[in-house]
C-alpha atoms as a PDB file:
ATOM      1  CA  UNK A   1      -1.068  84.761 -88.245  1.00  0.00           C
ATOM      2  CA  UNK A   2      -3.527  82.766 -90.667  1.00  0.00           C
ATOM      3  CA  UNK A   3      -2.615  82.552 -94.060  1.00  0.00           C
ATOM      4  CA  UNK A   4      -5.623  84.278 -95.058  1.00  0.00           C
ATOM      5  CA  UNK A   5      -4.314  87.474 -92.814  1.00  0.00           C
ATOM      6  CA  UNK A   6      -0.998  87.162 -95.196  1.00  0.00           C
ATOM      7  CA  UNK A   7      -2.704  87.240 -98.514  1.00  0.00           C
ATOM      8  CA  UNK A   8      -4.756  90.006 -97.474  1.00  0.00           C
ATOM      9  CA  UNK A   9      -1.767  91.918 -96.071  1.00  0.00           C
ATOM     10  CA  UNK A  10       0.143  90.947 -99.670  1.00  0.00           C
ATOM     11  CA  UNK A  11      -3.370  92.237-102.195  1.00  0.00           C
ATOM     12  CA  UNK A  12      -3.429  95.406-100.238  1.00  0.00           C
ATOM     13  CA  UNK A  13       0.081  96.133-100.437  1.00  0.00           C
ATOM     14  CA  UNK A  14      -0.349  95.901-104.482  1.00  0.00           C
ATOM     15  CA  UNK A  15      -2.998  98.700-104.399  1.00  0.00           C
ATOM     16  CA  UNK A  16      -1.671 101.727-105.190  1.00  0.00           C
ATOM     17  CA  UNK A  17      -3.438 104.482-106.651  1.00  0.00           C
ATOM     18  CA  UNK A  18      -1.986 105.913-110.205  1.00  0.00           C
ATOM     19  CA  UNK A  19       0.178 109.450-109.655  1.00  0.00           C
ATOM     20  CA  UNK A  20      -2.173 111.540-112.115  1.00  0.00           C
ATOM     21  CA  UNK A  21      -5.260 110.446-109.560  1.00  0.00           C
ATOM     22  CA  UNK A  22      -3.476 111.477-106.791  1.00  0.00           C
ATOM     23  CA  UNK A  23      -2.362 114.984-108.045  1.00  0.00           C
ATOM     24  CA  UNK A  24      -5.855 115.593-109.409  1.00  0.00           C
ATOM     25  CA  UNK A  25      -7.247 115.107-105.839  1.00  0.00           C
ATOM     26  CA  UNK A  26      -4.239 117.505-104.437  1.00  0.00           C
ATOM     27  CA  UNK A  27      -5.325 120.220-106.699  1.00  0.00           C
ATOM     28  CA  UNK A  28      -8.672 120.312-105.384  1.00  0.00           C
ATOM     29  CA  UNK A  29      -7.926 120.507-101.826  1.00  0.00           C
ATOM     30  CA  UNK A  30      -5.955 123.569-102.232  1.00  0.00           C
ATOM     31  CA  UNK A  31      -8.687 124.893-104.449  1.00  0.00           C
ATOM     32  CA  UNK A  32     -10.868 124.738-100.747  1.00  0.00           C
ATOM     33  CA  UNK A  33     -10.673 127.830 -98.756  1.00  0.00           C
ATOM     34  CA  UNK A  34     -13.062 128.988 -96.525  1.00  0.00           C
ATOM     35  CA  UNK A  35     -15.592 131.343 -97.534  1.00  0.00           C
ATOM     36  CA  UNK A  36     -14.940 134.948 -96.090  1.00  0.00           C
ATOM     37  CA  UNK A  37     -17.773 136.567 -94.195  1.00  0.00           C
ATOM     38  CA  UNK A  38     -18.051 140.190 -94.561  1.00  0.00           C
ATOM     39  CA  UNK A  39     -19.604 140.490 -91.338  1.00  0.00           C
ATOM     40  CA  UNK A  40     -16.160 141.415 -89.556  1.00  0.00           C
ATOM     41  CA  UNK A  41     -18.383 144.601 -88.416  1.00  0.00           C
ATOM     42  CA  UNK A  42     -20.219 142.865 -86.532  1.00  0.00           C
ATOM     43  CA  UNK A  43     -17.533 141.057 -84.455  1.00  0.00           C
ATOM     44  CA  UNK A  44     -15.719 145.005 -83.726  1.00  0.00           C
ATOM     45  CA  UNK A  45     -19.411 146.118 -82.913  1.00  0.00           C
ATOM     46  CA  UNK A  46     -19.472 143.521 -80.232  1.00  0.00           C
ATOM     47  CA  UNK A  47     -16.104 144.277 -79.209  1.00  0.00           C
ATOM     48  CA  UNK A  48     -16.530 147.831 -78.976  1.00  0.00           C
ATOM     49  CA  UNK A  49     -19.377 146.775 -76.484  1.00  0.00           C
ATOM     50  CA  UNK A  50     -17.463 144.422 -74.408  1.00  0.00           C
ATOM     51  CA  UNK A  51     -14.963 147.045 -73.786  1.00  0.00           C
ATOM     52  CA  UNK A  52     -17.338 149.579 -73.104  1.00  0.00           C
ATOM     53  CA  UNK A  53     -19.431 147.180 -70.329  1.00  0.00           C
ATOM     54  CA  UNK A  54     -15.762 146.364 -68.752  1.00  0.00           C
ATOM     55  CA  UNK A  55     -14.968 150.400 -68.700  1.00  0.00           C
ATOM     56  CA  UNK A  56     -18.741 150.539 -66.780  1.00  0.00           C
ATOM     57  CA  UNK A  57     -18.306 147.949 -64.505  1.00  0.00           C
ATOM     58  CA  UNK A  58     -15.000 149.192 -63.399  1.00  0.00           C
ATOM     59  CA  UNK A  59     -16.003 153.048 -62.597  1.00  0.00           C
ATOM     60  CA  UNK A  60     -19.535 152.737 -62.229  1.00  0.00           C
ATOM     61  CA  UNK A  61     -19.881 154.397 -58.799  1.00  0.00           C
ATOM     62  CA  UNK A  62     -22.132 152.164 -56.927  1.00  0.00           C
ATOM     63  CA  UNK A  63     -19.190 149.308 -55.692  1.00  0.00           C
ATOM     64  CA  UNK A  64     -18.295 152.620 -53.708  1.00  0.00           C
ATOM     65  CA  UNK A  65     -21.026 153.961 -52.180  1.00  0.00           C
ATOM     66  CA  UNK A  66     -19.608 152.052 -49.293  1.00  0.00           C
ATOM     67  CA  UNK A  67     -16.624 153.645 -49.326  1.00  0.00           C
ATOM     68  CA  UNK A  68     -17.621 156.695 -49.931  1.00  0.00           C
ATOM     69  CA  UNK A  69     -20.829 157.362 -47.356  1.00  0.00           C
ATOM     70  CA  UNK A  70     -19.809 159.375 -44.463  1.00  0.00           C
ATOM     71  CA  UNK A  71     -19.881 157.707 -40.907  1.00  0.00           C
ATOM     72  CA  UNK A  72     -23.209 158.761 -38.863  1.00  0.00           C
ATOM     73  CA  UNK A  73     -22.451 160.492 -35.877  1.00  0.00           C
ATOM     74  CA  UNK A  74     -24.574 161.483 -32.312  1.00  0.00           C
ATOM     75  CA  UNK A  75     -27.891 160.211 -32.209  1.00  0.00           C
ATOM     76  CA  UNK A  76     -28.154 158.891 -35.793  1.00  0.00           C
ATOM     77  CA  UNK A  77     -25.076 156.560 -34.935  1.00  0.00           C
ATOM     78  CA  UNK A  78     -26.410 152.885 -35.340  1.00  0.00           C
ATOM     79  CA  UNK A  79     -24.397 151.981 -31.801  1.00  0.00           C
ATOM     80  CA  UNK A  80     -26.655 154.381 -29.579  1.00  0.00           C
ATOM     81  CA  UNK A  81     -29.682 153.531 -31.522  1.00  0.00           C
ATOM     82  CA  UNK A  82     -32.570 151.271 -29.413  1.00  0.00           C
ATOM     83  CA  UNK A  83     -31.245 148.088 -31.443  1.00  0.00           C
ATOM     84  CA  UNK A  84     -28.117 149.043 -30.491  1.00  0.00           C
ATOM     85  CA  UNK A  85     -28.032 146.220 -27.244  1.00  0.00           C
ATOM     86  CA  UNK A  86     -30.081 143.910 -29.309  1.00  0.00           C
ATOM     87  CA  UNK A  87     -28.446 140.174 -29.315  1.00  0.00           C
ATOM     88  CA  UNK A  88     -30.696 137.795 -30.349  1.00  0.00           C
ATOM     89  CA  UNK A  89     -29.149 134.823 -27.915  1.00  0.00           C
ATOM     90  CA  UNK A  90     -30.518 137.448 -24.901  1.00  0.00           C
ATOM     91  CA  UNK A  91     -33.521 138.411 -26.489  1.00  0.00           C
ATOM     92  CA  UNK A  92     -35.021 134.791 -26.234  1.00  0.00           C
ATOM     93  CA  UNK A  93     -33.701 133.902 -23.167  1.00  0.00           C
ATOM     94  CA  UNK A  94     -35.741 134.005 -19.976  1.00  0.00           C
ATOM     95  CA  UNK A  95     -35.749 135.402 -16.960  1.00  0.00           C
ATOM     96  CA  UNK A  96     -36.534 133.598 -13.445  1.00  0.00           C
ATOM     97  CA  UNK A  97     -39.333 135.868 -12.780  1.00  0.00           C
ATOM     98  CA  UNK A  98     -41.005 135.195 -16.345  1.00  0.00           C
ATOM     99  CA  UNK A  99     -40.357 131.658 -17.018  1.00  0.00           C
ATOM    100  CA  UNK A 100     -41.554 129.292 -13.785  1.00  0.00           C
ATOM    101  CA  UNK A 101     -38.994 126.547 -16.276  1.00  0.00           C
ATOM    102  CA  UNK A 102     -36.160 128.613 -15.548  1.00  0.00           C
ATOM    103  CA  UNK A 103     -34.045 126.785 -13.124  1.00  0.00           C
ATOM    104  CA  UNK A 104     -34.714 123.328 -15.472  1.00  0.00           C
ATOM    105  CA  UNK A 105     -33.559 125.035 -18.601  1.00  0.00           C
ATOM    106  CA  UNK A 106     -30.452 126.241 -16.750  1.00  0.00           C
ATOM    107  CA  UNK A 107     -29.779 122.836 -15.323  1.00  0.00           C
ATOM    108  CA  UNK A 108     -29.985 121.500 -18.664  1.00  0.00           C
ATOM    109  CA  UNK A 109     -27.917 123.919 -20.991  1.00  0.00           C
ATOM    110  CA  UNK A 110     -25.253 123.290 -18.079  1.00  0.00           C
ATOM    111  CA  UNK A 111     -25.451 119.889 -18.681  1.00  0.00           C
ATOM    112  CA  UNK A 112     -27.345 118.326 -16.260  1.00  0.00           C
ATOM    113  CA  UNK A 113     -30.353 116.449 -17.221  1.00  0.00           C
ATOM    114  CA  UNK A 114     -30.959 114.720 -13.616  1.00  0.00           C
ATOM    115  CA  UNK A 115     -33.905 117.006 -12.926  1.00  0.00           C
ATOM    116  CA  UNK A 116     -34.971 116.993 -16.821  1.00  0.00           C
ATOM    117  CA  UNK A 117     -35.212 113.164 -17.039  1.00  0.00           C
ATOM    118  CA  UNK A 118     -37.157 112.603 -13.444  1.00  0.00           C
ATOM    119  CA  UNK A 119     -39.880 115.334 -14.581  1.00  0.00           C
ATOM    120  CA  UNK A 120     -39.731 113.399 -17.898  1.00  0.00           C
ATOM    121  CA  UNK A 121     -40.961 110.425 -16.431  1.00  0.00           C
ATOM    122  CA  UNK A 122     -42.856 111.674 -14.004  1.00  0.00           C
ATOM    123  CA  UNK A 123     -44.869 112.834 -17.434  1.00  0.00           C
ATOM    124  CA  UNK A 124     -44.641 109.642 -19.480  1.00  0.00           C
ATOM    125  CA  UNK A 125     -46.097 108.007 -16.195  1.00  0.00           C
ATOM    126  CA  UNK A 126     -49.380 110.304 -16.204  1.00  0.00           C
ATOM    127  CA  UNK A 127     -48.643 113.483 -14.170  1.00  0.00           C
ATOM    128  CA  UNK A 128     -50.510 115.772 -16.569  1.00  0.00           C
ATOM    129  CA  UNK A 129     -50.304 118.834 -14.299  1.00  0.00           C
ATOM    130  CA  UNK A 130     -47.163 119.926 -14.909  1.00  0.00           C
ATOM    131  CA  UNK A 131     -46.461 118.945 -18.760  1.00  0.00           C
ATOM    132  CA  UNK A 132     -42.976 120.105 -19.822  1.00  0.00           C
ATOM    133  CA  UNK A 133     -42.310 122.935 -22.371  1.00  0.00           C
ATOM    134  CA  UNK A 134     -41.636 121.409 -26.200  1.00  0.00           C
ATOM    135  CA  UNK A 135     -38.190 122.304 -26.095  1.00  0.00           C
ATOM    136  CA  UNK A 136     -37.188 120.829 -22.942  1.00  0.00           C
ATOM    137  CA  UNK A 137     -39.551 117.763 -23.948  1.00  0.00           C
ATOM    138  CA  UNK A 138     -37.710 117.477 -27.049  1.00  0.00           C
ATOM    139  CA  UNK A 139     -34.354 117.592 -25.174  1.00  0.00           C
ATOM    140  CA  UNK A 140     -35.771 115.007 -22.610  1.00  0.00           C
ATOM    141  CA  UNK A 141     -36.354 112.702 -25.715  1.00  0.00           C
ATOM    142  CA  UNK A 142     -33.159 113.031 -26.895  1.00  0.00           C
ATOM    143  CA  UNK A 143     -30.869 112.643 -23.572  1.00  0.00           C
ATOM    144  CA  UNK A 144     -33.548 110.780 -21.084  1.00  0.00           C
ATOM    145  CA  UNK A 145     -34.315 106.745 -21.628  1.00  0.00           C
ATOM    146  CA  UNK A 146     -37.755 105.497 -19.762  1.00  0.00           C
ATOM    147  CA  UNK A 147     -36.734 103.091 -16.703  1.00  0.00           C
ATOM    148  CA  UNK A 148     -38.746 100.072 -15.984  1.00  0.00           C
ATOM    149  CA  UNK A 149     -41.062 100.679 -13.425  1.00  0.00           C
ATOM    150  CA  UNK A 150     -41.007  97.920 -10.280  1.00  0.00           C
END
């Protein structure tokens, strides 16, 4: 340490405030309370409300309306209804008498994408007439590279 540090550490250890000073300022503090707030009406009020919101939420009858509505039965039953064999994976797939790209798209969701990449190229090389469908061109981009022609 500097010396300077010392005789600062020495003049502030000689400070000390008188007694009287101190005990006047510890009389004050205790004089400080904080102000009561006749509003304690207002925080039962909102209570009473809370409670009374809980007491709704818990018996209000609509989180049981599923538990409580009968099962349909005969020909209002939702399984014999005409959705009732719906599936949306079925619904959009084809049929070999509807879609003349049926064998490809079989060939490719089984994996094979032989027969998707030569019709692929076959396109990219100028055969217009048969131009694939968008999803089995966007497949063909994805799994098909263009060979070099010779």
């Amino acid at each position: 340490m500097s010396i300077w540090e010392n005789r600062y550490r020495d003049a502030v250890a000689d400070i000390a405030s008188p007694g009287a000073l101190d005990e006047k300022i510890l009389q004050q503090a205790r004089q400080f309370k904080p102000r009561k707030q006749d509003k304690r009406w207002l925080s039962r009020t909102a209570s009473s409300f809370t409670a009374v919101a809980i007491v709704v939420l818990l018996v209000h009858p609509a989180q049981y309306l599923g538990a409580l509505t009968p099962k349909l039965s005969g020909a209002a039953d939702a399984s014999s209804g005409p959705l009732a064999n719906w599936n949306p994976a079925t619904a959009k797939a084809s049929t070999p008498a509807s879609d003349p790209w049926f064998e490809l798209r079989s060939a490719v969701h089984a994996g094979n994408y032989l027969q998707l990449c030569q019709q692929w190229r076959k396109q990219q090389r100028g055969d217009r007439s048969e131009r694939l469908p968008r999803d089995l061109e966007t497949m063909a981009r994805e799994h098909c590279r263009i060979l070099p022609s010779h």
